[in-house]
C-alpha atoms as a PDB file:
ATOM      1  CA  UNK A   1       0.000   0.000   0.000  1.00  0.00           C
ATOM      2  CA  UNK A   2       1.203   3.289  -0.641  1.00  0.00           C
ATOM      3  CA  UNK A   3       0.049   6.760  -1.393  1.00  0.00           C
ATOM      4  CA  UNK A   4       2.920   8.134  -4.075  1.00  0.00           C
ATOM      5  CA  UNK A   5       2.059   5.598  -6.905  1.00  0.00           C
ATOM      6  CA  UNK A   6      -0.947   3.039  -6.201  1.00  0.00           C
ATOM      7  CA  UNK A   7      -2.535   0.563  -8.880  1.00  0.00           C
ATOM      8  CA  UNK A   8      -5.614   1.396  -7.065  1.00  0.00           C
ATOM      9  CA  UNK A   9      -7.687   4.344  -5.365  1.00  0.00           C
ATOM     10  CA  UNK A  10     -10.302   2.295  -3.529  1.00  0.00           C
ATOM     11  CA  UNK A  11     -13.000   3.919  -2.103  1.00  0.00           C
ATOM     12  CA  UNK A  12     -15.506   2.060   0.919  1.00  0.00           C
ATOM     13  CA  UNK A  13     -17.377   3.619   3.736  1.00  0.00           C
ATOM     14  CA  UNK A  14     -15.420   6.082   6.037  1.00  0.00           C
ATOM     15  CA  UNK A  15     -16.409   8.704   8.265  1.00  0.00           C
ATOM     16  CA  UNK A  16     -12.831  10.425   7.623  1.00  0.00           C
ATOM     17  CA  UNK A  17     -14.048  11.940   4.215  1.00  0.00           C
ATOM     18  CA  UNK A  18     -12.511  14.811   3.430  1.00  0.00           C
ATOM     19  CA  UNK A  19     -11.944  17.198   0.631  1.00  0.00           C
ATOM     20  CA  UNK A  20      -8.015  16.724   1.300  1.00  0.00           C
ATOM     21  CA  UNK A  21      -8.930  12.917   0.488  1.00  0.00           C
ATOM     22  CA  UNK A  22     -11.320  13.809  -2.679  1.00  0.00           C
ATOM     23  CA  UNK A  23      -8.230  15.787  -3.853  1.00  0.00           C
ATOM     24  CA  UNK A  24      -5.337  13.160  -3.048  1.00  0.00           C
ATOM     25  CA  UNK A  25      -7.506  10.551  -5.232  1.00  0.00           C
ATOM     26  CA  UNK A  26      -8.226  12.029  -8.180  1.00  0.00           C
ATOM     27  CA  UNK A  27      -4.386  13.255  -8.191  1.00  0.00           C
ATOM     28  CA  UNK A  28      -3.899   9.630  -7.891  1.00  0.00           C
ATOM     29  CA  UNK A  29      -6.196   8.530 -10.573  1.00  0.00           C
ATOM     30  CA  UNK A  30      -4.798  11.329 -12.928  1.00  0.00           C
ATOM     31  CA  UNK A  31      -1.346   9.398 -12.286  1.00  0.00           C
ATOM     32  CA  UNK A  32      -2.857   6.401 -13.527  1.00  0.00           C
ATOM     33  CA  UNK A  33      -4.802   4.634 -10.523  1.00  0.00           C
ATOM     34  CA  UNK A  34      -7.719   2.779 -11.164  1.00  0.00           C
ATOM     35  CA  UNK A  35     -10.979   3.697  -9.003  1.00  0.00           C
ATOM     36  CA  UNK A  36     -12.323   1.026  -7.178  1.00  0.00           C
ATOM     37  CA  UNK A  37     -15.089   1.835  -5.110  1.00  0.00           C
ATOM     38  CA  UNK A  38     -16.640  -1.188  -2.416  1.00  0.00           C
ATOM     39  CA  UNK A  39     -20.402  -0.779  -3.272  1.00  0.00           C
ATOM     40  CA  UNK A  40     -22.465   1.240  -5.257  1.00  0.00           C
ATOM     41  CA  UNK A  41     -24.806   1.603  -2.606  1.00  0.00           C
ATOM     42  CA  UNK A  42     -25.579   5.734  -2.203  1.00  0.00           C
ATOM     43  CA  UNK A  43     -27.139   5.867   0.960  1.00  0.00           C
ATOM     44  CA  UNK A  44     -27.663   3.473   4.396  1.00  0.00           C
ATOM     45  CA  UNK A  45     -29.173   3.089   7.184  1.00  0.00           C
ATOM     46  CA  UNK A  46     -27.397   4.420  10.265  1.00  0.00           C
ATOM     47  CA  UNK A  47     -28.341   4.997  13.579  1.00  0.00           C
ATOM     48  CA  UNK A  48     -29.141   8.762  12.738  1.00  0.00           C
ATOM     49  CA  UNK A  49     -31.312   7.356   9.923  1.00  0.00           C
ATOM     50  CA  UNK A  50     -30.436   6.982   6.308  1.00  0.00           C
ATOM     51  CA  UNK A  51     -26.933   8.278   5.165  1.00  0.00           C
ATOM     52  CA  UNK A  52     -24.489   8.916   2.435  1.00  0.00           C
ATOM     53  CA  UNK A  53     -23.030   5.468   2.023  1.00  0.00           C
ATOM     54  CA  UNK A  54     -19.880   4.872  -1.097  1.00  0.00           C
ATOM     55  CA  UNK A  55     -21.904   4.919  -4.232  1.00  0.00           C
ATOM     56  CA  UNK A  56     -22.186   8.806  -3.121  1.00  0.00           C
ATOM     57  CA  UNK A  57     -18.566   9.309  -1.644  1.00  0.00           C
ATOM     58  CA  UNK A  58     -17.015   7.783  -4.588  1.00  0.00           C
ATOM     59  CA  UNK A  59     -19.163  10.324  -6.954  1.00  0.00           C
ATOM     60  CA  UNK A  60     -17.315  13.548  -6.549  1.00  0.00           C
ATOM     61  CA  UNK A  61     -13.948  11.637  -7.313  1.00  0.00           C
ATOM     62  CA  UNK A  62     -16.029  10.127 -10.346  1.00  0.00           C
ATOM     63  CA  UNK A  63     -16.733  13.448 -11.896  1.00  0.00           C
ATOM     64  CA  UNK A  64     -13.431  15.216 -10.848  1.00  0.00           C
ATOM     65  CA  UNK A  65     -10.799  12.043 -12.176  1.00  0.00           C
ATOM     66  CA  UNK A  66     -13.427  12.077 -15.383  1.00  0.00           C
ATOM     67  CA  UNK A  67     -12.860   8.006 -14.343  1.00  0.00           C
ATOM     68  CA  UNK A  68     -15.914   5.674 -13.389  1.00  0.00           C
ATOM     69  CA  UNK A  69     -15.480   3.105 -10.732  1.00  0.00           C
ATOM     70  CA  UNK A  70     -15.589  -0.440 -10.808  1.00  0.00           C
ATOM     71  CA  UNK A  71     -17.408  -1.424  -7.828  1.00  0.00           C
ATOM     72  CA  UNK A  72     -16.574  -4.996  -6.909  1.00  0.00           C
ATOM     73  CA  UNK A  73     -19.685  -5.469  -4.307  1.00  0.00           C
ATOM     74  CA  UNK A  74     -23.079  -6.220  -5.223  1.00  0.00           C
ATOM     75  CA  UNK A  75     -24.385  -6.662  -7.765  1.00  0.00           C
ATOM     76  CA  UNK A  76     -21.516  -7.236  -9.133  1.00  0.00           C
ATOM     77  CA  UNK A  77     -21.952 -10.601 -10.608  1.00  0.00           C
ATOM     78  CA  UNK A  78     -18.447 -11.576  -9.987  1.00  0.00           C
ATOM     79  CA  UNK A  79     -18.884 -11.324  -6.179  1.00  0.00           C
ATOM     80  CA  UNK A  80     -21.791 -13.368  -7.164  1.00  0.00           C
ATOM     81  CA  UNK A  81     -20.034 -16.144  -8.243  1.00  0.00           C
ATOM     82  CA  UNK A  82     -16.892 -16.274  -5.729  1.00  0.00           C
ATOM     83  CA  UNK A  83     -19.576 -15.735  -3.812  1.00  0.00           C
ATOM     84  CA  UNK A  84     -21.007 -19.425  -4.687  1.00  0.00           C
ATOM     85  CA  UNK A  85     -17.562 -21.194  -5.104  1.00  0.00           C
ATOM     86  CA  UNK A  86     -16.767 -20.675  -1.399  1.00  0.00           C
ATOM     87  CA  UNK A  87     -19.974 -21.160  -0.479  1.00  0.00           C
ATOM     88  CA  UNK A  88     -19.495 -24.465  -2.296  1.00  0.00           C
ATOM     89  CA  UNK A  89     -23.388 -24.309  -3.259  1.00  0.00           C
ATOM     90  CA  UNK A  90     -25.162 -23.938  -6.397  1.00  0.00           C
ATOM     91  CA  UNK A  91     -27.451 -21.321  -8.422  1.00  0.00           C
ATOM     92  CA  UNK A  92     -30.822 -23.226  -7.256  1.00  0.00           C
ATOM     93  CA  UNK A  93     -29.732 -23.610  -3.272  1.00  0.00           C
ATOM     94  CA  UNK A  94     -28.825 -19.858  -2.455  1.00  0.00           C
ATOM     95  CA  UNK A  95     -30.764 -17.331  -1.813  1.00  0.00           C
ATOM     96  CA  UNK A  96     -29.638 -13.546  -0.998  1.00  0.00           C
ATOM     97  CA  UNK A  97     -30.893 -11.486   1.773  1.00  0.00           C
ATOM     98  CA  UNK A  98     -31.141  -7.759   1.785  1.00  0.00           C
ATOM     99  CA  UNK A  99     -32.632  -4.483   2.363  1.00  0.00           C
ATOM    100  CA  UNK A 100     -32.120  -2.751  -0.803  1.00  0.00           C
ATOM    101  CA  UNK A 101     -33.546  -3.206  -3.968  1.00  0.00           C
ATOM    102  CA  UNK A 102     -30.852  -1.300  -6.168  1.00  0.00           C
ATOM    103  CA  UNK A 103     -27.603  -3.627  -4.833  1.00  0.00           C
ATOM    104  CA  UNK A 104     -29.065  -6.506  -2.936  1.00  0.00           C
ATOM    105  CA  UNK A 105     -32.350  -7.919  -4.721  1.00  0.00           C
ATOM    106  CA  UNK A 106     -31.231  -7.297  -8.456  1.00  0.00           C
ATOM    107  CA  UNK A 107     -27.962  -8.664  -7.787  1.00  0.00           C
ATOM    108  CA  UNK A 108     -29.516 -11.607  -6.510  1.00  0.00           C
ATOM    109  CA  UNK A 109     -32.129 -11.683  -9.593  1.00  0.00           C
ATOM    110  CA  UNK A 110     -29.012 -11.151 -12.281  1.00  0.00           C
ATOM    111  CA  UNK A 111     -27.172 -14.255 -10.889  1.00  0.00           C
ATOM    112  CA  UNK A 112     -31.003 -16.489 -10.499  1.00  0.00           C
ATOM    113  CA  UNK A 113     -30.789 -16.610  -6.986  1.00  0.00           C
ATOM    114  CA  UNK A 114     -34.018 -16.687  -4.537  1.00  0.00           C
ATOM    115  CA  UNK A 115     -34.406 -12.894  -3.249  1.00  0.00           C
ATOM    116  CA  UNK A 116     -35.839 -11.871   0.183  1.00  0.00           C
ATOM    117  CA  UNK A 117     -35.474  -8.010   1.114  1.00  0.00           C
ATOM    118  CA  UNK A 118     -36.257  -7.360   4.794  1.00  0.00           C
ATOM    119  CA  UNK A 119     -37.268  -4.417   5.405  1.00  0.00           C
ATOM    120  CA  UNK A 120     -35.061  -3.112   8.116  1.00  0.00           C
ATOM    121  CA  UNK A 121     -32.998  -0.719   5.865  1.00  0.00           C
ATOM    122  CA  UNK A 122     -32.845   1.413   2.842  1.00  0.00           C
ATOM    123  CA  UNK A 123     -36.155  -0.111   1.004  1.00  0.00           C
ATOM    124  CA  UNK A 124     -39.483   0.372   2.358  1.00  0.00           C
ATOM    125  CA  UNK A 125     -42.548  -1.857   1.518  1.00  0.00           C
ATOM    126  CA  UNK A 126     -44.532   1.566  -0.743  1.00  0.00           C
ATOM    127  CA  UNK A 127     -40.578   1.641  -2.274  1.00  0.00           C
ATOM    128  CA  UNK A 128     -40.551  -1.617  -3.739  1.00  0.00           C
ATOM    129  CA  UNK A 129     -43.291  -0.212  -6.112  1.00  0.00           C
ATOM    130  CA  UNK A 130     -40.808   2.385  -7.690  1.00  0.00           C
ATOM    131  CA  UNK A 131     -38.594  -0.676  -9.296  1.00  0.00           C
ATOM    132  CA  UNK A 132     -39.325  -2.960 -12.650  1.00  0.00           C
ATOM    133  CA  UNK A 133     -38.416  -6.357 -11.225  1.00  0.00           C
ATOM    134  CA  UNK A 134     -39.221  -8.162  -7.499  1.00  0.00           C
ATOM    135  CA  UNK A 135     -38.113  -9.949  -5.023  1.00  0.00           C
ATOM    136  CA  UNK A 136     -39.600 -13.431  -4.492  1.00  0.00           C
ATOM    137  CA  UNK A 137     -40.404 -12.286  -0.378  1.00  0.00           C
ATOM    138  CA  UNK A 138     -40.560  -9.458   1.455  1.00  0.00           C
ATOM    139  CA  UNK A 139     -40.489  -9.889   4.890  1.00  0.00           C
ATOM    140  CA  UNK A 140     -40.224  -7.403   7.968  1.00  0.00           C
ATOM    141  CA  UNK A 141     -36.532  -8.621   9.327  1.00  0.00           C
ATOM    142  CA  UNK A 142     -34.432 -11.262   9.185  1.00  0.00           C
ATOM    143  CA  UNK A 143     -35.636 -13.241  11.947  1.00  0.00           C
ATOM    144  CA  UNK A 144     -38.958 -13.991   9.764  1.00  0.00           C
ATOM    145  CA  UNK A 145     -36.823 -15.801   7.430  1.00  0.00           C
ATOM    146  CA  UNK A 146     -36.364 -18.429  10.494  1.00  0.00           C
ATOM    147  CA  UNK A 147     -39.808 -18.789  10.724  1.00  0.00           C
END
């Protein structure tokens, strides 16, 4: 790791943003360094309610580098299948769990798994509605999967 002449600017979820940061990355990406950012997600749920989450820290450096990010979490469908080959299951016995319908229930529709959102985060039940595809269940938290 170092900060003079990276492969890589990655981006994830920090609460030391800065400007001084937004600068030192697109310097860096200028130079050559791919962005990378964790997740495309823009906002999440926080204890203070819903906040700016990577998709929307990794957008400033986005339109000052000129450079898009490759975000390697979902739905990327490559985390999809590593996902599956250390899970050592197949398409037809997994089923993804989330609480967004932009990262977590397409990704699982793009790679055929079974989709539950729980809605204990980003996606409310009336929100659902404002998206073309859905999941399979919707269910108020994760412990009603159990059930």
């Amino acid at each position: 790791m170092n900060d003079v002449n990276p492969e890589y600017v990655i981006v994830g979820e920090t609460r030391s943003y800065s400007f001084e940061k937004i600068e030192k990355a697109v310097t860096l990406i200028h130079k050559g360094a791919k962005l990378i950012g964790t997740n495309p997600d823009l906002t999440g749920p926080t204890e203070k309610g819903i906040m700016p989450a990577t998709g929307a820290l990794t957008f400033p450096i986005e339109i000052a580098s000129g450079r898009k990010a490759y975000y390697i979490g979902k739905p990327n469908p490559l985390m999809m299948r590593h996902a599956l080959k250390k899970l050592g299951t197949q398409v037809n016995e997994t089923v993804i769990i989330g609480d967004r319908m932009d990262t977590d229930i397409v990704a699982g529709i793009e790679s055929d798994f079974e989709t539950v959102l729980v809605l204990t985060g980003v996606t409310s039940r009336e929100g659902v509605g404002n998206f073309s595809y859905r999941p399979k269940y919707i269910l108020e938290n994760v412990g009603e999967f159990l059930k």
